[in-house]
Protein backbone atom coordinates (compact mmCIF):
# COMPACT_ATOMS: atom_id res chain seq x y z
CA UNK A 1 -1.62 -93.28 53.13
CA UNK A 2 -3.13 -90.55 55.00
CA UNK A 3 -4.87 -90.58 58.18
CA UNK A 4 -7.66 -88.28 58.85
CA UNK A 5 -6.87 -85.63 61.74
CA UNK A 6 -10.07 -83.47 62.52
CA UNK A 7 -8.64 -82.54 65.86
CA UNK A 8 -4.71 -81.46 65.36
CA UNK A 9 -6.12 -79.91 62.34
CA UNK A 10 -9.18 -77.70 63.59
CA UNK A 11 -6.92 -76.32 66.44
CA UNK A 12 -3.85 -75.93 63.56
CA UNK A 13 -6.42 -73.70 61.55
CA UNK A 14 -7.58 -71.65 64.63
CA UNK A 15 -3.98 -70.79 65.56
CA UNK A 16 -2.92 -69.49 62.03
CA UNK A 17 -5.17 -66.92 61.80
CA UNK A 18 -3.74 -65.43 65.47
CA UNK A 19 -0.11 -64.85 63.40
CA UNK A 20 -2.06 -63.03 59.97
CA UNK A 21 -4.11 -61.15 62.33
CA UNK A 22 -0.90 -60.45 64.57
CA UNK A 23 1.42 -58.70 61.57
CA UNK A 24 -2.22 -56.82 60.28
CA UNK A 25 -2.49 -55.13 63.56
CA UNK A 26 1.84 -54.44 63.91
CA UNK A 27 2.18 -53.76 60.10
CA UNK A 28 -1.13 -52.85 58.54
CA UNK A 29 -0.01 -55.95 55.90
CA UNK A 30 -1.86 -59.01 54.40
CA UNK A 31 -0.02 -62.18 55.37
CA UNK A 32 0.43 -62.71 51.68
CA UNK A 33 3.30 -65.35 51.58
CA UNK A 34 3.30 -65.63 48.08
CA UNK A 35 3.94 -61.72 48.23
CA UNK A 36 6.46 -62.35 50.65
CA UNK A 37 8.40 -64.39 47.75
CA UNK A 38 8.00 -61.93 44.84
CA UNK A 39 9.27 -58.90 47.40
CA UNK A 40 12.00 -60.35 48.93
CA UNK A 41 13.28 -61.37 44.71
CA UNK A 42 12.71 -57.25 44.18
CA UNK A 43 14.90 -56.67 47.21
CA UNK A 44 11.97 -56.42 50.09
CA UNK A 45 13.75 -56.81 53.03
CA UNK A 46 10.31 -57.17 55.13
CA UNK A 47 9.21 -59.31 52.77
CA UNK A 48 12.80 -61.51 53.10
CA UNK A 49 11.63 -61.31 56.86
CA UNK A 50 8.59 -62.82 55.98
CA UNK A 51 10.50 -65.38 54.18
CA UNK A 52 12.93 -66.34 56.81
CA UNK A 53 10.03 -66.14 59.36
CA UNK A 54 8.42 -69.10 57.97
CA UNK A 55 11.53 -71.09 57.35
CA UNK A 56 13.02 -70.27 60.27
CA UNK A 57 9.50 -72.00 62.19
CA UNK A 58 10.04 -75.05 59.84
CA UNK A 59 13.55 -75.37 61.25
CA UNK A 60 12.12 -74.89 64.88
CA UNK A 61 9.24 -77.24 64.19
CA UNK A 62 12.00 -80.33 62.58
CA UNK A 63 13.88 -80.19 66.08
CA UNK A 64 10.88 -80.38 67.86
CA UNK A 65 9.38 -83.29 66.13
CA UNK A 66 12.71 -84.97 65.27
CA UNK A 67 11.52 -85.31 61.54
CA UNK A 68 12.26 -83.46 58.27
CA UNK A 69 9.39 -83.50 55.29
CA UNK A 70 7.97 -86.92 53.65
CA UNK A 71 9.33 -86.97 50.50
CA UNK A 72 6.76 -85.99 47.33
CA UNK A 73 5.23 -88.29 45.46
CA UNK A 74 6.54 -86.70 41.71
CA UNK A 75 9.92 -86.65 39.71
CA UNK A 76 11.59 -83.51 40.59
CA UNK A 77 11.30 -82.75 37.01
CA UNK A 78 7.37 -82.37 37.75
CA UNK A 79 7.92 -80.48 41.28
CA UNK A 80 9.99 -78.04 39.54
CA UNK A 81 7.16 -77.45 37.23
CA UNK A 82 4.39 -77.20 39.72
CA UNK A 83 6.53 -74.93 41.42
CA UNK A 84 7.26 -72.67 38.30
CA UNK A 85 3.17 -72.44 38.06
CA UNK A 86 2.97 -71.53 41.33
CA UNK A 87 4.92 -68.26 41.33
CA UNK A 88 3.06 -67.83 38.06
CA UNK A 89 -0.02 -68.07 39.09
CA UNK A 90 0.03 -66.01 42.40
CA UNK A 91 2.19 -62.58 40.65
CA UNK A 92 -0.68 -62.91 38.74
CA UNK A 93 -3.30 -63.07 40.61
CA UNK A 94 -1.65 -61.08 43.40
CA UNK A 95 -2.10 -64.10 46.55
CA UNK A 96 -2.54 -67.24 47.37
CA UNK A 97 -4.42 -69.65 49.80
CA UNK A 98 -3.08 -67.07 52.76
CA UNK A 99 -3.60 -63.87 51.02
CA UNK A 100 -6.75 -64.88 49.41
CA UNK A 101 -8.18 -68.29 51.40
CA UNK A 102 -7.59 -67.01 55.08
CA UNK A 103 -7.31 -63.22 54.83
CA UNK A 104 -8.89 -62.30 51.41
CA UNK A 105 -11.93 -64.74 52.40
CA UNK A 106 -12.07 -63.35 55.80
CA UNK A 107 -12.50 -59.50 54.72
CA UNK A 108 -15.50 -60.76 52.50
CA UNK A 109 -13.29 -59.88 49.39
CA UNK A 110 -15.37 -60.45 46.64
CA UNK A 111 -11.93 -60.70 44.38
CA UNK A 112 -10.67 -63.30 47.25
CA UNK A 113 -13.16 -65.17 47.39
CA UNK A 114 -13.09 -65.63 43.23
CA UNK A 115 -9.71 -66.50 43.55
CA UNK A 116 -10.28 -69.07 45.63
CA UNK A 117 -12.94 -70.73 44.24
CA UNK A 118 -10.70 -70.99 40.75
CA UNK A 119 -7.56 -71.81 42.17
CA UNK A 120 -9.75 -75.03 44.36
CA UNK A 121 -11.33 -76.04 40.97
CA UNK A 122 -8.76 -76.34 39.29
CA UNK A 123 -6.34 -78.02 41.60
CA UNK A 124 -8.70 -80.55 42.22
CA UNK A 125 -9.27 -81.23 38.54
CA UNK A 126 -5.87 -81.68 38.31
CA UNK A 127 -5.31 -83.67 41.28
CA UNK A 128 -8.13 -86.27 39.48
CA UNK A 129 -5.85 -86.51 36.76
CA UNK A 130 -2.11 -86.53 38.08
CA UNK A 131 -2.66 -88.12 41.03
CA UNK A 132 -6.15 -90.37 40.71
CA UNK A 133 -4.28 -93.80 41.61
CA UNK A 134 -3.68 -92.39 45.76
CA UNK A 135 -4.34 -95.15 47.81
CA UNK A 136 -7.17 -95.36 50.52
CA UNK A 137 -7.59 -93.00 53.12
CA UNK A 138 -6.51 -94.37 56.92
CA UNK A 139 -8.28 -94.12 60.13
CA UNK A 140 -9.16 -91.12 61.25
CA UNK A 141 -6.52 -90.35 64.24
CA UNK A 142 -8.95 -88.16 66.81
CA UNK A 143 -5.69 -86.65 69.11
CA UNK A 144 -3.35 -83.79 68.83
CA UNK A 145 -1.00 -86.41 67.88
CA UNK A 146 2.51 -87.32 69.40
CA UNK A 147 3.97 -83.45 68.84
CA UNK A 148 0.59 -81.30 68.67
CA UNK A 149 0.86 -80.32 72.43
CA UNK A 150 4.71 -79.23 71.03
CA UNK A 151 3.85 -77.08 68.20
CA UNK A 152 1.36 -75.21 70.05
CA UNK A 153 3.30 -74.57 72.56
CA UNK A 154 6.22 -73.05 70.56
CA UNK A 155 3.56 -70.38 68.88
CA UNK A 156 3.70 -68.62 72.68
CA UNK A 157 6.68 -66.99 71.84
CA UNK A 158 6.48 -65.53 68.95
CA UNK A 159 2.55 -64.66 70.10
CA UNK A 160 4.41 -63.11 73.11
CA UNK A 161 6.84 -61.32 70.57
CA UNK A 162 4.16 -59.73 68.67
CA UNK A 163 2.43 -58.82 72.08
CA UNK A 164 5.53 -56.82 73.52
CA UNK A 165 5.89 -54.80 70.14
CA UNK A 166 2.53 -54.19 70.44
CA UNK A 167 2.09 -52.88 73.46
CA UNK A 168 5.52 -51.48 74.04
CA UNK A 169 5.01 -49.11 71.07
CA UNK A 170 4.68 -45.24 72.01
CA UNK A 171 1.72 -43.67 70.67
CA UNK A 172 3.73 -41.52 67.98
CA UNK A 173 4.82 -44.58 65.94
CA UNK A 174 1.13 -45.51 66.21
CA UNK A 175 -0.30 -42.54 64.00
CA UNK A 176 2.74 -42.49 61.33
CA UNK A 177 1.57 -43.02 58.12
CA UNK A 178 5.04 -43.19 56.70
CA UNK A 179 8.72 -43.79 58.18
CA UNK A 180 12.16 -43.81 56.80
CA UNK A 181 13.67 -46.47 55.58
CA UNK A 182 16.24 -46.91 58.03
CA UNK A 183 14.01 -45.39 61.04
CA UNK A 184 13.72 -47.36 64.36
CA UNK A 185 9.66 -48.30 63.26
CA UNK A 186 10.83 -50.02 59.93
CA UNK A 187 12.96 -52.38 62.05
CA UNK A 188 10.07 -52.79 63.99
CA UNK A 189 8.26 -53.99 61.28
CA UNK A 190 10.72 -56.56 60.38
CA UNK A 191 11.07 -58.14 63.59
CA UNK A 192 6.69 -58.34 63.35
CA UNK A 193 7.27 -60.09 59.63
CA UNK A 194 10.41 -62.24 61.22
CA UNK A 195 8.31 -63.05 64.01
CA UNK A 196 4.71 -63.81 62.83
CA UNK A 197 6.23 -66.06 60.25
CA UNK A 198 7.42 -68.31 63.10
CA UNK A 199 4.42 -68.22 64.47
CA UNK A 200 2.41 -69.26 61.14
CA UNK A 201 4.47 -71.88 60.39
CA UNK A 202 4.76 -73.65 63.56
CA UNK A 203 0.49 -73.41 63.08
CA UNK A 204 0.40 -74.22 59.73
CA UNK A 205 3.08 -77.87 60.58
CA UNK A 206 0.27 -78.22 63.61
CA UNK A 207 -2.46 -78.09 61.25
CA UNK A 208 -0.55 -80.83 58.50
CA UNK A 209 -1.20 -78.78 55.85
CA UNK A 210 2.51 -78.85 55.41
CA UNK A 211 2.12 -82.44 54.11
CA UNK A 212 1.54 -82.57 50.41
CA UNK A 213 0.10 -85.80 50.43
CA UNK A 214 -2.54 -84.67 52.94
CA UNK A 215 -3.23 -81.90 50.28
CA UNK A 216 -3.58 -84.11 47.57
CA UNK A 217 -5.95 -86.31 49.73
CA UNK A 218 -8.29 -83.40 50.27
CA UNK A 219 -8.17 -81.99 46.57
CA UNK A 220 -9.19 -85.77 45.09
CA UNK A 221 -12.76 -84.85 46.47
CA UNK A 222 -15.24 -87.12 49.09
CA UNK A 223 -15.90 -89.47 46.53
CA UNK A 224 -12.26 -90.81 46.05
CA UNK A 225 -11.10 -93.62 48.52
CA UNK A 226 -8.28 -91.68 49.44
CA UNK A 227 -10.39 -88.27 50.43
CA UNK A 228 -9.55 -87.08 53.46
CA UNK A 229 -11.26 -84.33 55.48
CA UNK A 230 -8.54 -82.66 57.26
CA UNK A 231 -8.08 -79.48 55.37
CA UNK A 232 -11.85 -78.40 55.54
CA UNK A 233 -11.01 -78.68 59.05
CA UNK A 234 -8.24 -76.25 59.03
CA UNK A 235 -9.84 -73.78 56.33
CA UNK A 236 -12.90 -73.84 59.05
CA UNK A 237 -10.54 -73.17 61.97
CA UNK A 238 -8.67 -70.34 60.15
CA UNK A 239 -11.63 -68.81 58.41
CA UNK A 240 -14.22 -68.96 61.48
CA UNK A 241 -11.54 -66.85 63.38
CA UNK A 242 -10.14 -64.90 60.67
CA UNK A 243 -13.60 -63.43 60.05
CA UNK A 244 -14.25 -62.14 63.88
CA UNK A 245 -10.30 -61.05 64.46
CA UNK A 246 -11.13 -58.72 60.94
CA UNK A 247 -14.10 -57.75 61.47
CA UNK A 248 -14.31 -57.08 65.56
CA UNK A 249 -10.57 -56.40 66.03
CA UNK A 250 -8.92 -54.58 64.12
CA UNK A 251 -8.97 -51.35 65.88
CA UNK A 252 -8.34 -48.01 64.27
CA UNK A 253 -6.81 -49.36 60.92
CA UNK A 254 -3.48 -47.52 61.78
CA UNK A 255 -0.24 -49.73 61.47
CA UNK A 256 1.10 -50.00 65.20
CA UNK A 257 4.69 -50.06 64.12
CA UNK A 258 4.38 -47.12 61.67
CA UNK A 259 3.51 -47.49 57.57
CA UNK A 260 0.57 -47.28 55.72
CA UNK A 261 -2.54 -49.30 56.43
CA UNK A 262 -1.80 -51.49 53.29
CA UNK A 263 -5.46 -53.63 53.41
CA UNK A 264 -6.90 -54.15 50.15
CA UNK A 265 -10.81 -52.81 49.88
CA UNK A 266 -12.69 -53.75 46.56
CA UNK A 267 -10.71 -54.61 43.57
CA UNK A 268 -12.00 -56.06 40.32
CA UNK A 269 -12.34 -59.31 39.19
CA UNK A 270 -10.53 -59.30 35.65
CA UNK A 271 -9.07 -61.69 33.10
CA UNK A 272 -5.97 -61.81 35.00
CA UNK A 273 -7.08 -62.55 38.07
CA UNK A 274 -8.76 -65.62 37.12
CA UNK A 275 -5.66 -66.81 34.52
CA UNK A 276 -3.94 -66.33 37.34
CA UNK A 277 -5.46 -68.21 40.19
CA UNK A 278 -6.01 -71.04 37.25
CA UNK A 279 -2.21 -71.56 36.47
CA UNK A 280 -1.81 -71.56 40.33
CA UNK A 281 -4.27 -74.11 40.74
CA UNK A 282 -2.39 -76.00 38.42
CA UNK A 283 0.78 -75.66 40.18
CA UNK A 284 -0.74 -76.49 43.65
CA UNK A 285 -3.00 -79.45 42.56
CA UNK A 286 0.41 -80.93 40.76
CA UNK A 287 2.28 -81.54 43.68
CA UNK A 288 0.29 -80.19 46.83
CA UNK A 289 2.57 -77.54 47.84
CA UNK A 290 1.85 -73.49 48.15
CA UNK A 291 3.90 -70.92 48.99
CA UNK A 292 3.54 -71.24 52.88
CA UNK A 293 3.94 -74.80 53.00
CA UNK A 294 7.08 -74.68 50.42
CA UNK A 295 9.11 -71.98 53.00
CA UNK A 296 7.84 -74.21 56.06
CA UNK A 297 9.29 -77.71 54.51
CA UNK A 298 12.70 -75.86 53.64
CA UNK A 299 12.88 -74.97 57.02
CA UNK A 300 11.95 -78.54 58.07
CA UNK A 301 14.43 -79.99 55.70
CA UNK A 302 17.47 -77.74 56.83
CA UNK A 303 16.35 -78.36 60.53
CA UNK A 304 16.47 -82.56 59.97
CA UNK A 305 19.70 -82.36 58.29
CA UNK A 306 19.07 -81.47 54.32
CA UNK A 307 16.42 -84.19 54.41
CA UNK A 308 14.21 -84.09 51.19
CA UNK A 309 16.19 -80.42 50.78
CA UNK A 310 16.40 -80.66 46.89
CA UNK A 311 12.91 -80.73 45.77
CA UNK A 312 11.69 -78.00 47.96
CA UNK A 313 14.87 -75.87 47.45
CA UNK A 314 13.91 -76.39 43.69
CA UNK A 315 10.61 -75.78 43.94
CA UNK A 316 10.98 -72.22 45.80
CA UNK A 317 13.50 -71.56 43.11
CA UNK A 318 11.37 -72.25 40.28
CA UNK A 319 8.46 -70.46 42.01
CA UNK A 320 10.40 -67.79 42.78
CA UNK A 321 11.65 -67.45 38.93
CA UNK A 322 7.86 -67.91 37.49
CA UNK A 323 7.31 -64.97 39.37
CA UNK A 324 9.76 -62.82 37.93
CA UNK A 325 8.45 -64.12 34.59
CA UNK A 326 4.78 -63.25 35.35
């Protein structure tokens, strides 16, 4: 049973934003996570940073709560799936709810803000179906709950991370449009990815969109019993900032730590596209996990002791192969 958690949730979805914006302003990158996946399988090593960021802030998060994930509600037969749609979905439609939902959405991107709208419909369509029996929503729980004080906490250092490479970067590094592989700048960069993940996932466990029941909850729409609110509080949180970080702060559109300014502008919305943010839809209203939350619970299981480490292990790995099949 879920409990509604306006609170922990609103302040969850105002600090995730702070990491995306963070690695846009180091990097010049989207905070694509589901890009993050499909790189690092090619041999990315910033997006393996990205990776290990978020997994790394799902271990962190597991020690400081004292708890791994709640175990899913499917057969891991049926979380494999989802997760093979998933990674499906998202090479196709190039993002997911962090490349699209918070930074896509935030930029105004037309394309982004398609893909979102198809990828919501159909999850919830298919949350109706799969999971319609959910059982009634609990009372709505109005603190930061018993490890929200925690969690935000945590985010200072990675925030204070991002800060010092920031601000400790000479000017020269600023302008460079493009570095050598092995240059000083490129490990720069991977620290930002390595750190900024850390930093979105301890947000994204304070918001409880890590919890695929809480997910489902949301996706089964206000007229269910079991509807609850909680994730229209973090997409308000993250969206409501994301929009005035992009659109008031993003300085000269130069990547501090060197690289090209890699924001999309435009873009068409095509047959793909919209097969794509379908099948991912699909994959996310199945079992209730995305790409952020899938790297975040892997953390959380390793960090509790390999509890509930199976599914999610599985479903990155069948994620990871739909997207080499994409």
């Amino acid at each position: 049973m879920a409990s509604p958690t306006p609170i922990q949730s609103l302040i969850g979805g105002l600090s995730i934003p702070v990491a995306a914006h963070a690695l846009l302003l180091l990097n010049g990158n989207v905070f694509g996570i589901s890009g993050f996946i499909h790189r690092a399988m090619r041999g990315s090593f910033e997006g393996l940073a990205g990776a290990l960021g978020l997994i790394l802030g799902g271990a962190i998060a597991a020690n400081a709560e004292g708890m791994g994930p709640a175990p899913l509600s499917l057969p891991l037969s049926k979380v494999l799936f989802s997760g093979f749609l998933v990674g499906l979905g998202t090479k196709l439609a190039n993002g997911c709810t962090s490349g699209h939902m918070i930074c896509g959405v935030s930029r105004f991107s037309v394309r982004s803000i398609v893909a979102t709208a198809t990828f919501f419909v159909t999850a919830a369509v298919t949350t109706q179906v799969v999971h319609g029996d959910l059982p009634p929503v609990g009372t709505t729980d109005w603190t930061l709950g018993s490890h929200g004080l925690n969690l935000l906490a945590l985010q200072a250092v990675p925030f204070s991370l991002s800060v010092l490479l920031y601000a400790l970067t000479p000017a020269s590094v600023n302008k460079s449009e493009a570095e050598p592989a092995d240059s000083s700048p490129s490990k720069l960069r991977i620290l930002a990815y390595l750190s900024t993940g850390v930093q979105f996932a301890l947000a994204l466990r304070l918001s409880n969109l890590s919890e695929a029941s809480r997910v489902l909850s949301f996706l089964v729409l206000p007229f269910h019993r079991a509807f609850d609110p909680s994730l229209a509080f973090v997409a308000g949180g993250a969206l409501s900032l994301g929009i005035l970080l992009y659109n008031y702060a993003r300085g000269s559109e130069h990547a501090r730590l060197g690289g090209k300014w890699s924001i999309p502008k435009g873009g068409d919305v095509d047959a793909k596209l919209l097969l794509g943010s379908a099948i991912f839809g699909l994959g996310w209203g199945m079992a209730g996990i995305c790409p952020g939350p899938g790297l975040v619970n892997l953390g959380r299981a390793l960090g509790a002791g390999g509890r509930e480490l199976i599914p999610y292990a599985g479903w990155l790995g069948s994620m990871a192969l739909g997207g080499l099949l994409a």
